[in-house]
N, C-alpha and C. Protein backbone atom coordinates (compact mmCIF):
# COMPACT_ATOMS: atom_id res chain seq x y z
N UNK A 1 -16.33 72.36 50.08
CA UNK A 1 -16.75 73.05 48.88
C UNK A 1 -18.03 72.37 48.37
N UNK A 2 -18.93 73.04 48.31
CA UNK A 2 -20.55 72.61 47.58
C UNK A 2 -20.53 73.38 46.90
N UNK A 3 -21.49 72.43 46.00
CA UNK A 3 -21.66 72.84 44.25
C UNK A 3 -22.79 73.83 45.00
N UNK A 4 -23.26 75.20 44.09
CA UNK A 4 -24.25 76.14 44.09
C UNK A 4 -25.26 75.76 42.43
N UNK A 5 -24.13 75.81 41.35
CA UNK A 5 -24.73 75.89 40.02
C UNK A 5 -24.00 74.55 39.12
N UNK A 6 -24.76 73.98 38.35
CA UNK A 6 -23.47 72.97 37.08
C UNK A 6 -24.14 73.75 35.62
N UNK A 7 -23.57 73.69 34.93
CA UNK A 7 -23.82 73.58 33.79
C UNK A 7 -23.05 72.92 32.47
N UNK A 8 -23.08 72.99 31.54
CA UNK A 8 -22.27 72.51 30.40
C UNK A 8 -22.14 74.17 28.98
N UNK A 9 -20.98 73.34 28.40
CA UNK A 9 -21.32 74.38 27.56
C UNK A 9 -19.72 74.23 26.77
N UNK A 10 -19.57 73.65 25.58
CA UNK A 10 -18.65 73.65 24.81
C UNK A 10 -17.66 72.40 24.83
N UNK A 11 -18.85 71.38 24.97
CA UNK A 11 -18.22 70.45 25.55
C UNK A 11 -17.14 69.95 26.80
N UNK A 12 -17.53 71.22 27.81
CA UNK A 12 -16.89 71.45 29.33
C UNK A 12 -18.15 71.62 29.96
N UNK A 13 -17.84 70.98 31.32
CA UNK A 13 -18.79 70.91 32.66
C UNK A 13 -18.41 71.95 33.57
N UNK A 14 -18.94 72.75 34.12
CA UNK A 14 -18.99 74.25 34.83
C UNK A 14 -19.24 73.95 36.27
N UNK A 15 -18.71 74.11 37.31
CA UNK A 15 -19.56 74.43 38.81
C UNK A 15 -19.45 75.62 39.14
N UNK A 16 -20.26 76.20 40.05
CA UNK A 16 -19.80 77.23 40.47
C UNK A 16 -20.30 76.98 42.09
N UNK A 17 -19.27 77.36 42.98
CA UNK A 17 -19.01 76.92 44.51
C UNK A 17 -19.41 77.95 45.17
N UNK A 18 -19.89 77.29 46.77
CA UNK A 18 -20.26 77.90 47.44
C UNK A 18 -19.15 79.28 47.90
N UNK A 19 -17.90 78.55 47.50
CA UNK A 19 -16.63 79.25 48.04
C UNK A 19 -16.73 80.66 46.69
N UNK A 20 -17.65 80.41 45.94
CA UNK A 20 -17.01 81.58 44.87
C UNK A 20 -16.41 81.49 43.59
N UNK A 21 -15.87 79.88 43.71
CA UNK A 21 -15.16 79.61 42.42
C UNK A 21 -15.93 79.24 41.50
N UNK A 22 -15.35 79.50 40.05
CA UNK A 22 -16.08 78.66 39.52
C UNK A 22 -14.94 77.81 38.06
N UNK A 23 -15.10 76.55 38.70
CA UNK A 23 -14.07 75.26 37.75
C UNK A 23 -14.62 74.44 36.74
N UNK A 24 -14.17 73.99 36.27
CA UNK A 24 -14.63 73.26 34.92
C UNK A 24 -13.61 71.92 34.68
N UNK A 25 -13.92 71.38 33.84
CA UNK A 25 -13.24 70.12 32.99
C UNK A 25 -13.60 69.86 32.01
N UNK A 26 -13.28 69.16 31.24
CA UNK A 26 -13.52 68.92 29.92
C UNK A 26 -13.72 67.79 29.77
N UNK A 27 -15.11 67.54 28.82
CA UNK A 27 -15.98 65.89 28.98
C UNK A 27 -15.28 65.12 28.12
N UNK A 28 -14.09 65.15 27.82
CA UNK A 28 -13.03 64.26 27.22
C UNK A 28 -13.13 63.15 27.98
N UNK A 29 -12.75 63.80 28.91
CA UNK A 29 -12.21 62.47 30.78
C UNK A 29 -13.50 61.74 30.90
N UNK A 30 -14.76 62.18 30.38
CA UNK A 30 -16.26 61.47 30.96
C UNK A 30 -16.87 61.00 29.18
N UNK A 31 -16.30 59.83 28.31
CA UNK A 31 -17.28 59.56 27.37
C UNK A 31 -18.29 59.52 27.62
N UNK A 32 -19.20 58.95 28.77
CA UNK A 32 -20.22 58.88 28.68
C UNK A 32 -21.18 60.09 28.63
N UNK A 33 -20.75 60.83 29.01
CA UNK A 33 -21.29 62.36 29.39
C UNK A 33 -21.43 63.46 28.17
N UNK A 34 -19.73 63.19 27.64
CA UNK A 34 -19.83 63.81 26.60
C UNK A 34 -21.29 63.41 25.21
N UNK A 35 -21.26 62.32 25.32
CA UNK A 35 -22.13 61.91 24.24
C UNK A 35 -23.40 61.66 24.93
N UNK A 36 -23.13 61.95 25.63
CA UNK A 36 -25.20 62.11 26.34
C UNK A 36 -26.07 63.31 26.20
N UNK A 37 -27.23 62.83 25.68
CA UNK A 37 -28.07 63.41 25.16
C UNK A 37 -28.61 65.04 25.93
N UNK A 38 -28.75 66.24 25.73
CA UNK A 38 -29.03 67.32 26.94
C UNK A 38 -29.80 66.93 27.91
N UNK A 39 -30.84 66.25 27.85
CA UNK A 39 -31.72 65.67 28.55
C UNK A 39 -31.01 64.79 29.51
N UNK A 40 -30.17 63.81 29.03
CA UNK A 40 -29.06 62.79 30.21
C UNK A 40 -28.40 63.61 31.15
N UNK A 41 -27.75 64.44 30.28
CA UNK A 41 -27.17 65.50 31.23
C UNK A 41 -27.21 66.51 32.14
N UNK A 42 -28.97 66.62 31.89
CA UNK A 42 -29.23 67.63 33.08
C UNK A 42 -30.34 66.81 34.30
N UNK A 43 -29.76 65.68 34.12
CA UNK A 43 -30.54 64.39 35.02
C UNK A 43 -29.95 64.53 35.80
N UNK A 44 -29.00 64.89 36.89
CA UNK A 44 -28.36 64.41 37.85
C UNK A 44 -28.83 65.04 39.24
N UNK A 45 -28.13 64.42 39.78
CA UNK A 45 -28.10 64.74 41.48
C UNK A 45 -26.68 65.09 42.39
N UNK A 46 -26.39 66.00 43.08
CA UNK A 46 -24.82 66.04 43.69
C UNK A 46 -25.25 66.27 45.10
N UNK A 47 -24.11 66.47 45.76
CA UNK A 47 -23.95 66.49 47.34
C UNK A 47 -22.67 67.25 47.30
N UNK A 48 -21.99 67.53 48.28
CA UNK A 48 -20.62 67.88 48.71
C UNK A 48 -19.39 67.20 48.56
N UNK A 49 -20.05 65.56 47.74
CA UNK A 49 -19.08 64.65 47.47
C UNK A 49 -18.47 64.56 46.03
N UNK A 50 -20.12 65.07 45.49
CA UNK A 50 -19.72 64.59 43.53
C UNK A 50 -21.22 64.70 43.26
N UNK A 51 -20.92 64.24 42.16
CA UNK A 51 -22.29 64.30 40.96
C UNK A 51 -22.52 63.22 40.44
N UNK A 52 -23.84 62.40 40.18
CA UNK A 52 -24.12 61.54 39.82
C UNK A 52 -25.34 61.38 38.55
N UNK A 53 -25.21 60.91 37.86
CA UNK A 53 -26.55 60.48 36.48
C UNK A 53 -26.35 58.88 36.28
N UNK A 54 -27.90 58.66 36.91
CA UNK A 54 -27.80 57.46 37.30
C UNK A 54 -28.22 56.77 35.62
N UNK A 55 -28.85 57.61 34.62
CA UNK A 55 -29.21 57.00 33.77
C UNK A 55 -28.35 56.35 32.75
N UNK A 56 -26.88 57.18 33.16
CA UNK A 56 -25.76 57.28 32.05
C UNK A 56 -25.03 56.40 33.08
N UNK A 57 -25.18 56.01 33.77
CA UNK A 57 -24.10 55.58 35.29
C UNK A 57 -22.78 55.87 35.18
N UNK A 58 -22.37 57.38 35.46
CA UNK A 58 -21.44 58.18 35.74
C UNK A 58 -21.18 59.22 36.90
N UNK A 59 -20.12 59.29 37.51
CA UNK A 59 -20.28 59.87 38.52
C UNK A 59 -18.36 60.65 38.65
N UNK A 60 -18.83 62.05 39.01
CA UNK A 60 -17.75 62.90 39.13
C UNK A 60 -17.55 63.26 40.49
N UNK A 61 -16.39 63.13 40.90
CA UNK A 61 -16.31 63.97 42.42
C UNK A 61 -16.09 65.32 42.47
N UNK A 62 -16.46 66.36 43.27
CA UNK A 62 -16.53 67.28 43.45
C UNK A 62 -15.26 68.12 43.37
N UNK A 63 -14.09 67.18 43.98
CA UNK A 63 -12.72 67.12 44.01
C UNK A 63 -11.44 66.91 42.64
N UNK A 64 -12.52 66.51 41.55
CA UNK A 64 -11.91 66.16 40.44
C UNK A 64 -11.77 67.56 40.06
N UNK A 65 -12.85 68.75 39.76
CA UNK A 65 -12.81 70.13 39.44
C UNK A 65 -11.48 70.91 39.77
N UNK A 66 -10.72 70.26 40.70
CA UNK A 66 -9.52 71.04 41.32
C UNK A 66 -8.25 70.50 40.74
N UNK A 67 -8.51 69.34 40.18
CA UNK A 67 -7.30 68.81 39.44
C UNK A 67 -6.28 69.50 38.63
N UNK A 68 -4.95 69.56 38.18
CA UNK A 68 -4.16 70.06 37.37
C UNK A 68 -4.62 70.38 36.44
N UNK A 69 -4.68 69.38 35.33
CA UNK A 69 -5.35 69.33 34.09
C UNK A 69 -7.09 69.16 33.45
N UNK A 70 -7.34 69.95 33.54
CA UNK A 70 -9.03 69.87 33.58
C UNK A 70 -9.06 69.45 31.55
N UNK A 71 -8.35 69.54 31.10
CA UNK A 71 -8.32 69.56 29.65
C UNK A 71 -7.22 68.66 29.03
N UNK A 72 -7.29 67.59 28.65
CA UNK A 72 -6.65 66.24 27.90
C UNK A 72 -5.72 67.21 26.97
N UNK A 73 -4.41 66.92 27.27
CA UNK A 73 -3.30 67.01 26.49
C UNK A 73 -2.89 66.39 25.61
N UNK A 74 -2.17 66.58 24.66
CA UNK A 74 -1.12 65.72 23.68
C UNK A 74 -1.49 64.37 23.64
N UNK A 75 -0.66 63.44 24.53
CA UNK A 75 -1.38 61.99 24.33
C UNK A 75 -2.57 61.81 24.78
N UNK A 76 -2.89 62.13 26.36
CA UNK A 76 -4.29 62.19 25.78
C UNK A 76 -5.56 62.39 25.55
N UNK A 77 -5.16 63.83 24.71
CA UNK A 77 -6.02 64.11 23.88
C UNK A 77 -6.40 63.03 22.85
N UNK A 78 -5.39 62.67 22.53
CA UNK A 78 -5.24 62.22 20.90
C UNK A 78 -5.80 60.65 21.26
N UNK A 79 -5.35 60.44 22.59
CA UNK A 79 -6.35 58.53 22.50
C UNK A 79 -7.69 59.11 22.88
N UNK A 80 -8.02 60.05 23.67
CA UNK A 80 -9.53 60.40 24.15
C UNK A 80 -10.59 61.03 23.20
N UNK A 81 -10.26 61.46 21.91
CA UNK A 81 -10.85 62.07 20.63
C UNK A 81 -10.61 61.09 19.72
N UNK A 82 -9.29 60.23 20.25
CA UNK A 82 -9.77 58.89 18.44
C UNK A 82 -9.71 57.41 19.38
N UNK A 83 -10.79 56.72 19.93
CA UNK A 83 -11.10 55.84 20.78
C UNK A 83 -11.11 54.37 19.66
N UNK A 84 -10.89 54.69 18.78
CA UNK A 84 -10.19 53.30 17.76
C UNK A 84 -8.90 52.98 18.06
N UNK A 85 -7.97 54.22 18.70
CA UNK A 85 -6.76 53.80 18.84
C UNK A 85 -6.73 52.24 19.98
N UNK A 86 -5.92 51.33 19.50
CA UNK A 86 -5.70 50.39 20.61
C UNK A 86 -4.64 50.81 21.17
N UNK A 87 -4.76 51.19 22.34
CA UNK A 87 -3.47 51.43 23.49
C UNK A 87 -2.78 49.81 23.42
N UNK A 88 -3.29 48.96 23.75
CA UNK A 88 -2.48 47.72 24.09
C UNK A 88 -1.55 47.75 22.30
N UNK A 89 -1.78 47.72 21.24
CA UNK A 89 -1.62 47.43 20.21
C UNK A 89 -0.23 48.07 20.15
N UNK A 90 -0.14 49.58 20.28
CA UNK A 90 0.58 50.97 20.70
C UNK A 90 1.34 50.35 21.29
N UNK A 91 1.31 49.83 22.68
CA UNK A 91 2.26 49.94 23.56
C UNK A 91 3.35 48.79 23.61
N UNK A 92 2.80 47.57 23.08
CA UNK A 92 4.04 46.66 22.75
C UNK A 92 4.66 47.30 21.09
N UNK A 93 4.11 48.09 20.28
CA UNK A 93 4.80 47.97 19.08
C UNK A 93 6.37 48.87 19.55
N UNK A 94 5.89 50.06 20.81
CA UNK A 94 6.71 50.69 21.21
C UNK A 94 7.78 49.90 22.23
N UNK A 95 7.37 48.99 22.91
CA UNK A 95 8.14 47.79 23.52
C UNK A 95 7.98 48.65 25.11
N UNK A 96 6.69 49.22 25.50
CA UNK A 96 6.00 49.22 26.99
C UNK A 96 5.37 48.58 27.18
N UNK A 97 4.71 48.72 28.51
CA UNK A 97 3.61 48.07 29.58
C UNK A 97 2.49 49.05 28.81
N UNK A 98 1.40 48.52 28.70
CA UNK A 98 -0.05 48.95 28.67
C UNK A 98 -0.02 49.75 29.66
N UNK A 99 0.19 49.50 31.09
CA UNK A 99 -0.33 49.64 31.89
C UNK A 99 0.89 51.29 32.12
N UNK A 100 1.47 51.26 31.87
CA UNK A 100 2.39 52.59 31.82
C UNK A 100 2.02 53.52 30.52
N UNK A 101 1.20 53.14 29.54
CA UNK A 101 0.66 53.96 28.49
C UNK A 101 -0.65 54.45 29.02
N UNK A 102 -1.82 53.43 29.70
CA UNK A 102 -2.75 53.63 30.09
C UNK A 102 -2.42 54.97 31.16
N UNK A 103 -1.76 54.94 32.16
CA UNK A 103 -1.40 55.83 33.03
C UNK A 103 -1.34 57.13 32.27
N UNK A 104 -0.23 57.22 31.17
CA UNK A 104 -0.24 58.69 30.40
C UNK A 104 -1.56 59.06 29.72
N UNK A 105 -2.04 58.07 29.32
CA UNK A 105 -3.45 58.28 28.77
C UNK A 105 -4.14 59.21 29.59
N UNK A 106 -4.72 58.60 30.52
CA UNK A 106 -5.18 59.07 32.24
C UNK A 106 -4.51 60.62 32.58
N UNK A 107 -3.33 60.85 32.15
CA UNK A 107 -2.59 61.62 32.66
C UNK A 107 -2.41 62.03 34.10
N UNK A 108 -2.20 60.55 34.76
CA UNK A 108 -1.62 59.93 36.38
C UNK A 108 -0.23 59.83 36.32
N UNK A 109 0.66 59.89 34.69
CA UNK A 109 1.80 60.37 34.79
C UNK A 109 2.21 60.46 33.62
N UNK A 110 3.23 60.99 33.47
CA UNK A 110 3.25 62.33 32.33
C UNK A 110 4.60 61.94 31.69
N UNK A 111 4.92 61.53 30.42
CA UNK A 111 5.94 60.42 29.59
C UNK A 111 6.75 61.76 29.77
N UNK A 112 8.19 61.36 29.26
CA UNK A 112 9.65 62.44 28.96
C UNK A 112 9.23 62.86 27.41
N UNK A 113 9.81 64.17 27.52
CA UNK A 113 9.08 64.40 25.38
C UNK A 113 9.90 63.28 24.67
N UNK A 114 10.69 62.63 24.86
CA UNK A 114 11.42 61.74 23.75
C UNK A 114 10.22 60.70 23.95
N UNK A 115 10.07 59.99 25.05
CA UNK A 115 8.99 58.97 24.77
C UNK A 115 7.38 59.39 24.34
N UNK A 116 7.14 60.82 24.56
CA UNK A 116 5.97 61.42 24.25
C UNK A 116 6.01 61.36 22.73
N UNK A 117 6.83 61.84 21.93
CA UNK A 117 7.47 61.85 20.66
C UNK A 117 7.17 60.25 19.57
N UNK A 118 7.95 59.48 20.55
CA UNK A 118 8.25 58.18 20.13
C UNK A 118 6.23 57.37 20.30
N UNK A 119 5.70 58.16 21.58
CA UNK A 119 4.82 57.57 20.83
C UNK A 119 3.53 58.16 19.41
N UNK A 120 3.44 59.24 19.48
CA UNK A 120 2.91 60.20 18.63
C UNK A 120 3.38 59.61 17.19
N UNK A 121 5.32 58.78 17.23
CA UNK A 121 5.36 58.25 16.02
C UNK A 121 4.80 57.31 15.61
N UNK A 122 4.88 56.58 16.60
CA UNK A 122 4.19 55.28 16.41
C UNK A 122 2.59 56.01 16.34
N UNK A 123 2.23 56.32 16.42
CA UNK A 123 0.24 56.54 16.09
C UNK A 123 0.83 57.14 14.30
N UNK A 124 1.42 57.63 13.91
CA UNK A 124 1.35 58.40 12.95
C UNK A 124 2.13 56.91 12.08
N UNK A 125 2.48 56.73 12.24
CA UNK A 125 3.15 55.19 11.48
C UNK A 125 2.15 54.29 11.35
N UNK A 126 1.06 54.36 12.22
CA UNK A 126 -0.54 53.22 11.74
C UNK A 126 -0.72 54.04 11.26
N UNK A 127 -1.15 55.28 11.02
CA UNK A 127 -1.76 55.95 10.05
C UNK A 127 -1.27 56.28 8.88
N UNK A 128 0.09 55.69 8.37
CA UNK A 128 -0.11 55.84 7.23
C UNK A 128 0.61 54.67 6.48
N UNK A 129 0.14 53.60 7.39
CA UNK A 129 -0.10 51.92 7.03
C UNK A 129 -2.02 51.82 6.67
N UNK A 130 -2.34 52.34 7.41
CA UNK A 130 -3.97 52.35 7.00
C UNK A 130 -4.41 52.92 6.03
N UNK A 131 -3.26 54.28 5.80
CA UNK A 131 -3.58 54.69 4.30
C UNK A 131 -3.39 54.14 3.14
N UNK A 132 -2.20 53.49 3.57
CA UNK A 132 -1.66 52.31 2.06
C UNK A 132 -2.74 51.28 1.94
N UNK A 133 -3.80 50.98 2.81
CA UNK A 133 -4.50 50.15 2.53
C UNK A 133 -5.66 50.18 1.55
């Protein structure tokens, strides 16, 4: 599959393939991208492998476009739109591994709704300890 066209547009990245398709994602998954200037963003270079902007030093594979979730869900959405959250902070108050929150973050694997729940409480329980402040 080779890229033909990229574009942006609503804060989502567009290809459209030699095969006909045309996929997207959402620059949630890419901070750097998202907050790069139009000019950063229409800097790049691709191949049949991925896409690269060397100025922003970010790079997408071609293969990511086919993924499940092109668009940040529930958790995270909610760590990828509020980047103050501390995951490490989160994940012992809940009594996990970082490294098993980081994963749902990523969405490389996907919590049970009770622990999805349990953590959504815990974010909403700093927030309204920060409000009492």
């Amino acid at each position: 599959m080779n890229i033909e066209k990229l574009w942006f547009a609503d804060d989502k990245i567009f290809i459209f393939t030699d095969t006909g398709k045309q996929l997207w994602q959402s620059l949630l998954w890419y901070p750097r991208l998202l907050h790069a200037s139009p000019e950063q963003r229409n800097n790049f270079e691709y191949d049949n492998i991925g896409i690269r902007w060397e100025e922003i030093d970010e790079d997408m594979s071609v293969e990511s476009f086919l993924y499940d979730d092109p668009e940040p869900q529930r958790i995270s959405r909610i760590f990828l739109t509020h980047p103050e959250l501390n995951a490490s902070a989160i994940a012992r108050r809940i009594g996990i591994q970082q490294s098993l929150l980081a994963s749902y973050i990523r969405g490389t694997k996907k919590p049970s709704a009770t622990r999805e729940n349990e953590i959504i409480n815990v974010i909403r329980e700093f927030g309204k300890e920060l409000a009492a402040v």
